[in-house]
N, C-alpha and C. Protein backbone atom coordinates (compact mmCIF):
# COMPACT_ATOMS: atom_id res chain seq x y z
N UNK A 1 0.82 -1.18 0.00
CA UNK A 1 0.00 0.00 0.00
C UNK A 1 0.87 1.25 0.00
N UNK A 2 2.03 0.89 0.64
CA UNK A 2 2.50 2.57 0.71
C UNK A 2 3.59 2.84 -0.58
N UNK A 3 3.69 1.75 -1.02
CA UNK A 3 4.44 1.48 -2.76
C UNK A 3 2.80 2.18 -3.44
N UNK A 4 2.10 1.49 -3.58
CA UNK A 4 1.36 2.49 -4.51
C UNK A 4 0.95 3.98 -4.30
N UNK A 5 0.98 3.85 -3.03
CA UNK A 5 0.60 5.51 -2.52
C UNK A 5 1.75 6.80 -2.93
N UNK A 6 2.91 5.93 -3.10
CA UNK A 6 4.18 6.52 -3.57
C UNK A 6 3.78 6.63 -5.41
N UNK A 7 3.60 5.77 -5.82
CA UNK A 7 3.58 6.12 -6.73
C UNK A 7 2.24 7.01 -7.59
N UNK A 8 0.92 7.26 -6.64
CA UNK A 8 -0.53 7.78 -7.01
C UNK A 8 0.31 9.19 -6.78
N UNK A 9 1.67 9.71 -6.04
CA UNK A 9 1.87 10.64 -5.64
C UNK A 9 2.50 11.28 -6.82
N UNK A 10 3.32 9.83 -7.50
CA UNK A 10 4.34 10.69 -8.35
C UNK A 10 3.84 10.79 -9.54
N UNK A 11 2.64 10.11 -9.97
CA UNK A 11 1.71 10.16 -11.44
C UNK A 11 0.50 10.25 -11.20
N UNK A 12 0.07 10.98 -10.75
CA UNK A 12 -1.48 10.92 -10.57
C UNK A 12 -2.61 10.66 -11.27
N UNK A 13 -2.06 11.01 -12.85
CA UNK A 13 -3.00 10.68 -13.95
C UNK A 13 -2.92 9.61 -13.73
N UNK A 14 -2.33 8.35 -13.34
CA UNK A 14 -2.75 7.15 -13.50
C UNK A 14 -4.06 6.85 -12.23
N UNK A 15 -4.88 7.60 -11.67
CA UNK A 15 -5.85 7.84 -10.55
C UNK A 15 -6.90 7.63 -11.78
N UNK A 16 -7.44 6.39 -12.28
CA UNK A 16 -8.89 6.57 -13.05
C UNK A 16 -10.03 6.20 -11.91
N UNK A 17 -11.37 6.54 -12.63
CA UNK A 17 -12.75 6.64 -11.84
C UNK A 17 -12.65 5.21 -11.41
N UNK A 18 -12.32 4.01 -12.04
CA UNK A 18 -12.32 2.96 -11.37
C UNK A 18 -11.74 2.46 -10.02
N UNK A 19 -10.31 3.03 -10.47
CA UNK A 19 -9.45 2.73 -9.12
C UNK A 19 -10.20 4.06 -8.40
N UNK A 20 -10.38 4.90 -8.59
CA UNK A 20 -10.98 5.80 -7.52
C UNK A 20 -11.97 5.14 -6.38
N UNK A 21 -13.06 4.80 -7.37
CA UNK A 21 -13.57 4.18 -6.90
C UNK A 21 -13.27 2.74 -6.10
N UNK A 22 -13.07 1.96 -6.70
CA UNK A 22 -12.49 0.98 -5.53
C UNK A 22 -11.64 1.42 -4.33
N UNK A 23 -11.06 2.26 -4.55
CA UNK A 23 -10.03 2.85 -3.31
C UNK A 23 -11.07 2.83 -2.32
N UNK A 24 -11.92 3.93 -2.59
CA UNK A 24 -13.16 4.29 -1.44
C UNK A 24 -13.89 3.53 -0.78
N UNK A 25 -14.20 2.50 -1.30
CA UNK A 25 -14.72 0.93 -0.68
C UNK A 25 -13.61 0.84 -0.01
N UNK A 26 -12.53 0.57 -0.31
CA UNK A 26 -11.02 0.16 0.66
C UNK A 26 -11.27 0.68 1.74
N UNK A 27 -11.21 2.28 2.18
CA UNK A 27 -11.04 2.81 2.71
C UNK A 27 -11.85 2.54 4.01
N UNK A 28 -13.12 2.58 3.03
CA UNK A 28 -14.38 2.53 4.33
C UNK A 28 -14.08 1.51 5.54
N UNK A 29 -13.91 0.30 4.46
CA UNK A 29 -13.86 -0.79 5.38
C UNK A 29 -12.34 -1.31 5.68
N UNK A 30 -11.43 -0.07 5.66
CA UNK A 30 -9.88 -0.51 6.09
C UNK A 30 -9.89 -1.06 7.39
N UNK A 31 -10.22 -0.13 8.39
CA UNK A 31 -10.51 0.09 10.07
C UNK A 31 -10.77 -1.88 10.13
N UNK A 32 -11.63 -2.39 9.48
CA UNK A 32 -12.36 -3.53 9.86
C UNK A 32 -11.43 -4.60 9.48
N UNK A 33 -10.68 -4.26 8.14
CA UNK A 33 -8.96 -4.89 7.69
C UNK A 33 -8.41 -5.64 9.32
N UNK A 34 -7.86 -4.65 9.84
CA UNK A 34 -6.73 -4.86 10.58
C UNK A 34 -7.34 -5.59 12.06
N UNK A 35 -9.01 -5.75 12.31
CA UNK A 35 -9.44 -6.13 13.75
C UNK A 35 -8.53 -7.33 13.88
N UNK A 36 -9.04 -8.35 12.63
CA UNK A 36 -8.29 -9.46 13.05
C UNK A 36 -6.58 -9.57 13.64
N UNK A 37 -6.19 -8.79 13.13
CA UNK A 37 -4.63 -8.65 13.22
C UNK A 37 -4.80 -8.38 14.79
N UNK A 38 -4.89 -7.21 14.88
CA UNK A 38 -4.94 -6.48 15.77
C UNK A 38 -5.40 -7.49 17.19
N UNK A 39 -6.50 -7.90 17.36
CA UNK A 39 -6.70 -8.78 18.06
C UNK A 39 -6.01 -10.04 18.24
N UNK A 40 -5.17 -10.61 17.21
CA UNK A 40 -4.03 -11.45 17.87
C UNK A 40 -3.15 -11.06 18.55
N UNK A 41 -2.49 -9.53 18.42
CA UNK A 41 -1.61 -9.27 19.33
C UNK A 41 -1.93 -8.99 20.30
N UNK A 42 -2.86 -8.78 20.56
CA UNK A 42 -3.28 -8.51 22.21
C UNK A 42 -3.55 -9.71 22.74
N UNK A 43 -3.90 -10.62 22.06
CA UNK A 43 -4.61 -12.34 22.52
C UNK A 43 -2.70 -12.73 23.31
N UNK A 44 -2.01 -12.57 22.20
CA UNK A 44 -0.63 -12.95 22.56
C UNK A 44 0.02 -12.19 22.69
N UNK A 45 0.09 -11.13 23.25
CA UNK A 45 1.18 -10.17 23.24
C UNK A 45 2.36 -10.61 24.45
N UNK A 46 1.85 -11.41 25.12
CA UNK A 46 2.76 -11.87 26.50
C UNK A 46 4.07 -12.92 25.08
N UNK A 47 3.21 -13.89 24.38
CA UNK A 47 4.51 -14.69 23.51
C UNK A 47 5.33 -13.92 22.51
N UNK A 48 4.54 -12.79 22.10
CA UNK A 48 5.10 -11.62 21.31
C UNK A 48 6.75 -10.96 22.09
N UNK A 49 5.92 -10.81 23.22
CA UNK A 49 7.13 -10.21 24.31
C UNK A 49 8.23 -11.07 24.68
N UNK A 50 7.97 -12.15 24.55
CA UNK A 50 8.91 -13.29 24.74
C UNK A 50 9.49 -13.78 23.72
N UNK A 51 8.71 -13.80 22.34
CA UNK A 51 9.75 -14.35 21.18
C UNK A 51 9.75 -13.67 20.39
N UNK A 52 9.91 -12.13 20.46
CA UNK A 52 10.34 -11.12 19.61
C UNK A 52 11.59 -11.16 18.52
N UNK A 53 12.36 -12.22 18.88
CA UNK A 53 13.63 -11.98 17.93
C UNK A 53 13.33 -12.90 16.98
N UNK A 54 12.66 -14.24 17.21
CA UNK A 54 12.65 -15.63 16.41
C UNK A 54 11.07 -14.79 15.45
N UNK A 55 10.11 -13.81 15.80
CA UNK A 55 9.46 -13.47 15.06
C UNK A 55 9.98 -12.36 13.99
N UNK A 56 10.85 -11.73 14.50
CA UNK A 56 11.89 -10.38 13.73
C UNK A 56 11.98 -11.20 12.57
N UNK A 57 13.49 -12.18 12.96
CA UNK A 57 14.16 -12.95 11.76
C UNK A 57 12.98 -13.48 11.12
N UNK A 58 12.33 -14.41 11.36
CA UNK A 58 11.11 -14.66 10.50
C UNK A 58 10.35 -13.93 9.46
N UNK A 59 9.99 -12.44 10.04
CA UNK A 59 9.30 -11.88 9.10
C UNK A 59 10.35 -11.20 8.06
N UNK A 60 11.54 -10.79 8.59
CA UNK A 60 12.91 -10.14 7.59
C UNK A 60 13.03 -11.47 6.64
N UNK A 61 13.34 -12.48 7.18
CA UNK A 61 14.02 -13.82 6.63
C UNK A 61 12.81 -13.56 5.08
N UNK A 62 11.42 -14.06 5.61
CA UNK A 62 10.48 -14.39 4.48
C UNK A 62 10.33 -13.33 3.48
N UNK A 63 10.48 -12.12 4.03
CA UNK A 63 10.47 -10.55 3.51
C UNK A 63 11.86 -10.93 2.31
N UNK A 64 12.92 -10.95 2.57
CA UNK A 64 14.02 -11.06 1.65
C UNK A 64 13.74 -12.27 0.98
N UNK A 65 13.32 -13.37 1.29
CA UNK A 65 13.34 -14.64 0.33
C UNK A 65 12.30 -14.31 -0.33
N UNK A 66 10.91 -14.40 -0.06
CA UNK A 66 10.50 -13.50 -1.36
C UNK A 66 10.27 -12.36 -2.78
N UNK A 67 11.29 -11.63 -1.93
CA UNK A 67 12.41 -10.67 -2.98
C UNK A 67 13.00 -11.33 -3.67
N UNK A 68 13.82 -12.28 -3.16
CA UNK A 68 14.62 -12.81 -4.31
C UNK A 68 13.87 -13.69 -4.87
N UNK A 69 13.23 -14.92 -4.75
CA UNK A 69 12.36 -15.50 -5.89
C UNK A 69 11.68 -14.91 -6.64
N UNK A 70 10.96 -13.26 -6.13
CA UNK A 70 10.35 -12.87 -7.36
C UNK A 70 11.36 -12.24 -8.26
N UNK A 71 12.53 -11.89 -7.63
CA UNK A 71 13.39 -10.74 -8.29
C UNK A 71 14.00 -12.26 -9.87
N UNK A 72 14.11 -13.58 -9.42
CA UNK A 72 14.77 -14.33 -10.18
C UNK A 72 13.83 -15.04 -11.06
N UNK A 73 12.51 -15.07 -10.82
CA UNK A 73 11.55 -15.18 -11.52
C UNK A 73 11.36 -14.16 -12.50
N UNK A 74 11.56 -13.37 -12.40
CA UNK A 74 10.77 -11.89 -12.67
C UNK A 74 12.20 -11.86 -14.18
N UNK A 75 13.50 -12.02 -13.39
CA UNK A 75 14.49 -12.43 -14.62
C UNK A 75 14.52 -13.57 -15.68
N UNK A 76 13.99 -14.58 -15.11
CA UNK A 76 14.02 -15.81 -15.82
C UNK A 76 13.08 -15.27 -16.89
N UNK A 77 12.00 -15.06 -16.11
CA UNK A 77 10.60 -15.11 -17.76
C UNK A 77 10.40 -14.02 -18.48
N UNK A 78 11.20 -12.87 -17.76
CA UNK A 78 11.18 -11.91 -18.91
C UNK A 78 12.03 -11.64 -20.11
N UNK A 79 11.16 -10.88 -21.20
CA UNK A 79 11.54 -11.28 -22.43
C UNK A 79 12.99 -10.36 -23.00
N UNK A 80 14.17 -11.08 -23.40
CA UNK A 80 14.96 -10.05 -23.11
C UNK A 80 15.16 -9.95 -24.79
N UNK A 81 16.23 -8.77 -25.40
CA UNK A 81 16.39 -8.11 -26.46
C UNK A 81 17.08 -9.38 -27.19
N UNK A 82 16.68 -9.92 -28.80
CA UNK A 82 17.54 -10.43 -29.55
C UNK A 82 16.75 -12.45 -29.21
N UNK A 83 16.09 -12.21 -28.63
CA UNK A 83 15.39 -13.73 -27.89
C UNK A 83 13.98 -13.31 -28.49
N UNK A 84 13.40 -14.94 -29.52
CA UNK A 84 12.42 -14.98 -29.42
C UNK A 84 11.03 -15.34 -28.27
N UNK A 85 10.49 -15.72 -28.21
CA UNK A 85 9.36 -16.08 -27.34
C UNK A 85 9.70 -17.39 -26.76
N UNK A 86 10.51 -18.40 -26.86
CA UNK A 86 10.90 -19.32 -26.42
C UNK A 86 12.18 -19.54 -26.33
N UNK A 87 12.84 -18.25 -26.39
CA UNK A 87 13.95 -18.45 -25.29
C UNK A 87 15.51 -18.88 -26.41
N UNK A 88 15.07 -19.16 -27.60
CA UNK A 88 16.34 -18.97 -28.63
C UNK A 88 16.31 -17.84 -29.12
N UNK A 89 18.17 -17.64 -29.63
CA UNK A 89 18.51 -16.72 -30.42
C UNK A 89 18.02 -16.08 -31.81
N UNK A 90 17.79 -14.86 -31.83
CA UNK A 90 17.18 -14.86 -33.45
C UNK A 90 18.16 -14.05 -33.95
């Protein structure tokens, strides 16, 4: 969310009535987004307080490994200059 908000900032023409619209539905019901969240940490906030570091690395760990599989995905299948559609020389 705050990747696109960065970017509604830096092009705004790309803001059409559609996404406008859907945003505003978002919005309404953001608040109602996060109860669930929100209410686990308070359910557990005592194991939160206790295994703060093994949850850190966890969420960094999965945060970077998903960077890189998409970053090597994202290389593999895209189409590069001088390569047809399946990947030989033309």
């Amino acid at each position: 969310m705050f990747l696109l908000t960065l970017f509604l900032l830096w092009k705004p023409s790309a803001l059409s009535k559609p996404l406008h619209s859907t945003s505003g539905v978002l919005f309404e019901w953001l608040g109602l987004l996060f109860v669930p969240a929100g209410v686990g940490v308070i359910a557990h906030l005592e194991l939160i307080r206790n295994q703060w570091i093994p949850i850190l690395v966890g969420l960094v760990g999965s945060t970077l490994l998903s960077l890189i599989v998409t970053a090597h995905l994202m290389h593999r299948i895209s189409p590069r200059p001088g390569r047809d559609t399946r990947g030989r020389q033309s």
